[in-house]
C-alpha atoms as a PDB file:
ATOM      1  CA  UNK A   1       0.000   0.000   0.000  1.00  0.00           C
ATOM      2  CA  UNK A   2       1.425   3.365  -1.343  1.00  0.00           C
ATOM      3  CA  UNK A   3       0.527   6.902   1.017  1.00  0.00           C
ATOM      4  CA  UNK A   4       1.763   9.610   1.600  1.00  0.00           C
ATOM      5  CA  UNK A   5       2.833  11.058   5.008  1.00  0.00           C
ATOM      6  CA  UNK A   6      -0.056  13.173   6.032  1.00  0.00           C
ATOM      7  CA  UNK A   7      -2.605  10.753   7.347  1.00  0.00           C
ATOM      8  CA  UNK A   8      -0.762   7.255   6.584  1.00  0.00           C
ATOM      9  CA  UNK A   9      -1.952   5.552  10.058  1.00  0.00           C
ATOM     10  CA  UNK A  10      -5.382   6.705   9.026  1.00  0.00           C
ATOM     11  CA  UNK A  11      -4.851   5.130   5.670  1.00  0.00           C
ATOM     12  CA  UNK A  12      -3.173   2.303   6.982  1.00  0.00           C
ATOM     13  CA  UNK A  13      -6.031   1.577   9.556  1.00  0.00           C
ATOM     14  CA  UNK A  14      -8.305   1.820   6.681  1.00  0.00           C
ATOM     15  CA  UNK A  15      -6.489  -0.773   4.489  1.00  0.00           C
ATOM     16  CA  UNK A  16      -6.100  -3.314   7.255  1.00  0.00           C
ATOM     17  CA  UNK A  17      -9.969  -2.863   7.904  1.00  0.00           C
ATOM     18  CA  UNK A  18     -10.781  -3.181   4.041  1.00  0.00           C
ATOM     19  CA  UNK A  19      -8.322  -6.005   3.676  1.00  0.00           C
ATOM     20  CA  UNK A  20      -9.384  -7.872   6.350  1.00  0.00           C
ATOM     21  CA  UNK A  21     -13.211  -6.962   6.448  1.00  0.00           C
ATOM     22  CA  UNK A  22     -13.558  -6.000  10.295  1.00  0.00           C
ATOM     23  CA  UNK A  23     -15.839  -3.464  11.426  1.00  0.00           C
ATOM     24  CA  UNK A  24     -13.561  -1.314  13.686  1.00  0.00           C
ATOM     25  CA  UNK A  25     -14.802  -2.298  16.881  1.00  0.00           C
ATOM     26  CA  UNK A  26     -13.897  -6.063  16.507  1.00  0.00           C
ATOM     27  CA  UNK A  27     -10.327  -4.789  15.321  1.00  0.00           C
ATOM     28  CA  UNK A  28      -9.834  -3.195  18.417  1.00  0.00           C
ATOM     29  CA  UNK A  29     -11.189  -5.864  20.690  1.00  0.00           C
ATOM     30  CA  UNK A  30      -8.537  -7.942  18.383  1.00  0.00           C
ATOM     31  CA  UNK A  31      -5.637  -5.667  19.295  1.00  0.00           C
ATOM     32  CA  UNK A  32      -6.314  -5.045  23.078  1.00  0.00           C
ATOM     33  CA  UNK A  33      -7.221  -1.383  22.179  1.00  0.00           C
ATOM     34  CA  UNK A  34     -10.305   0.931  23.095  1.00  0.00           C
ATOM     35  CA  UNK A  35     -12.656   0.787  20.345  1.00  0.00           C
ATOM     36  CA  UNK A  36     -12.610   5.068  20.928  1.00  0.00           C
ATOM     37  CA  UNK A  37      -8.555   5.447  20.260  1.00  0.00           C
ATOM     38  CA  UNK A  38      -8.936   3.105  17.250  1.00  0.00           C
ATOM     39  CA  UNK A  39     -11.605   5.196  15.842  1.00  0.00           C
ATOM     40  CA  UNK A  40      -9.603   8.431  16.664  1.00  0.00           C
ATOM     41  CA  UNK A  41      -6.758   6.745  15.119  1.00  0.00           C
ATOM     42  CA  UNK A  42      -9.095   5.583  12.109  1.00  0.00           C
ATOM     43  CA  UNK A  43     -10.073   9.420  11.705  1.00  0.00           C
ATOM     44  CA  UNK A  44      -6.522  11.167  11.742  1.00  0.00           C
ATOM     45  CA  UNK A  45      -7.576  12.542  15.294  1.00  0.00           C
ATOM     46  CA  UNK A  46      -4.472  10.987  16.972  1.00  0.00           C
ATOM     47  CA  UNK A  47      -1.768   9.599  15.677  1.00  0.00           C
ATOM     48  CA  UNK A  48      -0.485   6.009  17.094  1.00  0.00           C
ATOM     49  CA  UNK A  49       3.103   5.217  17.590  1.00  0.00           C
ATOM     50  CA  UNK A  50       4.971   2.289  15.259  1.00  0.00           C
ATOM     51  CA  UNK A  51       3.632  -0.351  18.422  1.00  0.00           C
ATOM     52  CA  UNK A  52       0.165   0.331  18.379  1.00  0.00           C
ATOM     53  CA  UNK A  53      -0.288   0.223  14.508  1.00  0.00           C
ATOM     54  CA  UNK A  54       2.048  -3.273  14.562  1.00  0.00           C
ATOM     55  CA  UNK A  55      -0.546  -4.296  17.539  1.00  0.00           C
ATOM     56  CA  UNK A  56      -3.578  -3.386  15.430  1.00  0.00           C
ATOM     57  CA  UNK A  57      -2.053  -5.018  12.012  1.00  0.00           C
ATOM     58  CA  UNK A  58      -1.629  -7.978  14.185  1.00  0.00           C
ATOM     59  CA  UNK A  59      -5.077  -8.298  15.822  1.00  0.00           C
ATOM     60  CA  UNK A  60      -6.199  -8.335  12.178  1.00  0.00           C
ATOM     61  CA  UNK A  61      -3.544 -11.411  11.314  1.00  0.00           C
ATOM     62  CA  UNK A  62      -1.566  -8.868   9.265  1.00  0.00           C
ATOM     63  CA  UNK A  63       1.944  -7.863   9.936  1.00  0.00           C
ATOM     64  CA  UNK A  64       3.726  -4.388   9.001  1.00  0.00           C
ATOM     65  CA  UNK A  65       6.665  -4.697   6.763  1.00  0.00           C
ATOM     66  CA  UNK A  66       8.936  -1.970   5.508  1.00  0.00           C
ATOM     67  CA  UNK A  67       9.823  -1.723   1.580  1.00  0.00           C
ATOM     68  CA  UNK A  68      12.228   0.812  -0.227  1.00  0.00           C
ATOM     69  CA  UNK A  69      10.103   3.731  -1.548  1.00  0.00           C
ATOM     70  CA  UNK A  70       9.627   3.976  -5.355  1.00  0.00           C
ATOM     71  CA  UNK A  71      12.207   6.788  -6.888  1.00  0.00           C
ATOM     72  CA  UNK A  72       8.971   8.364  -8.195  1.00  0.00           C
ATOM     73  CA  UNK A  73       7.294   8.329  -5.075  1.00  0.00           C
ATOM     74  CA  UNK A  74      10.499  10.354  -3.330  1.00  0.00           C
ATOM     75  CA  UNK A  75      10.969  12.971  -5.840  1.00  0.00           C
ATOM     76  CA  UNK A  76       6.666  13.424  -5.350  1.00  0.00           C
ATOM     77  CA  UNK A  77       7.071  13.393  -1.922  1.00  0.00           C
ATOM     78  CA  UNK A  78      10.515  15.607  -2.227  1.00  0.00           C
ATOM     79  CA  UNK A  79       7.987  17.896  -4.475  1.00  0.00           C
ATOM     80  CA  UNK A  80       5.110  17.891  -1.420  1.00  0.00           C
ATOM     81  CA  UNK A  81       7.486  19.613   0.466  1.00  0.00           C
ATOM     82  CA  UNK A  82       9.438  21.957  -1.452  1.00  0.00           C
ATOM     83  CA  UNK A  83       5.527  23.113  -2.335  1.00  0.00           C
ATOM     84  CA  UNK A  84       4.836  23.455   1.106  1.00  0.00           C
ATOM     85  CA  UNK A  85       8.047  25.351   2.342  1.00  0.00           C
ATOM     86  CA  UNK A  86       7.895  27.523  -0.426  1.00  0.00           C
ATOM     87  CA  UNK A  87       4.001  28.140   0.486  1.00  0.00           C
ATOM     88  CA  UNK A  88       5.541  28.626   4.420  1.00  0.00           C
ATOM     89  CA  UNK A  89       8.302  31.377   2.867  1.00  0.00           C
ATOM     90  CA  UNK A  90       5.484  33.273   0.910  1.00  0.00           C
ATOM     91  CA  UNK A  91       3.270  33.492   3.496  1.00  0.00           C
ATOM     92  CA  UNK A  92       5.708  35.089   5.867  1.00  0.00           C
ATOM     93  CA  UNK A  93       5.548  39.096   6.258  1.00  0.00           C
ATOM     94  CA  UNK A  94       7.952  41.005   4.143  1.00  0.00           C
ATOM     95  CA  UNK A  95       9.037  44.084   4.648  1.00  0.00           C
ATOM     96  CA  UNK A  96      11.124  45.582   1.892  1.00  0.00           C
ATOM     97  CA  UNK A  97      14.412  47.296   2.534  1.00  0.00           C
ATOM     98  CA  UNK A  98      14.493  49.375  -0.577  1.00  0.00           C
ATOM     99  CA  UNK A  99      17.645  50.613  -1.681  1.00  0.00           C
ATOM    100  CA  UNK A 100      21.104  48.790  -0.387  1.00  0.00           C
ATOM    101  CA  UNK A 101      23.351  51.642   1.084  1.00  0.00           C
ATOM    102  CA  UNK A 102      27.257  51.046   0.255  1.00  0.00           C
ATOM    103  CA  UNK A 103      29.651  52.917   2.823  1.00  0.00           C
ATOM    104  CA  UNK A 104      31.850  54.782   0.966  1.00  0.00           C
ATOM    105  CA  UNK A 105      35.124  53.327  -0.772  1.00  0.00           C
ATOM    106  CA  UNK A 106      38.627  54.414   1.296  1.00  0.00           C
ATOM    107  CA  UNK A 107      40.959  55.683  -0.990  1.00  0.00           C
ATOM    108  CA  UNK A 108      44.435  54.478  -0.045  1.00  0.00           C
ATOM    109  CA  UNK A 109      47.845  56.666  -1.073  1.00  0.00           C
ATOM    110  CA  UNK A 110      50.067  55.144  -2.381  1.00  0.00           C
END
């Protein structure tokens, strides 16, 4: 399963639901996990650490597994970012300087 960063336990939650075809409430009785933090988990509400999601990929008879990212998928998600730090620089205040003063060249005798 491919997603990006913003909202990937959400997604992943999602997928192992889907997958697996568990109404959320069995998932979590499966994992040892209030059904109410797997649903705020499910929504993007919270975020769960690396242990809870392998918990809840595990109540579900799934496991979580770790696989080199596409070089497409980096240089999108190397995009994503630039786009958003250049968003973050633009909209910062600005406040123009106008005109750069020099101080005046020394004249040395020689």
């Amino acid at each position: 399963m491919q997603t990006t960063d913003e909202g990937c336990a959400a997604k992943l939650i999602g997928e192992i639901s889907r997958r697996t075809e568990l109404r959320h409430s069995e998932l979590a009785r499966r994992a040892g996990i209030d059904r109410s933090v797997l649903s705020a988990y499910a929504r993007g509400r919270r975020q769960p650490s690396v242990a809870a999601l392998a918990r809840i990929a595990r109540g579900a008879g799934l496991q979580l597994e770790l696989a080199p990212a596409t070089e497409t998928e980096s240089l999108e998600r190397q995009a994503r970012v630039l786009e958003m730090v250049l968003d973050l620089a633009g909209s910062l205040p600005f406040k123009g300087r106008g005109e750069l003063n020099y101080p005046p060249l020394i004249r040395l005798s020689t």
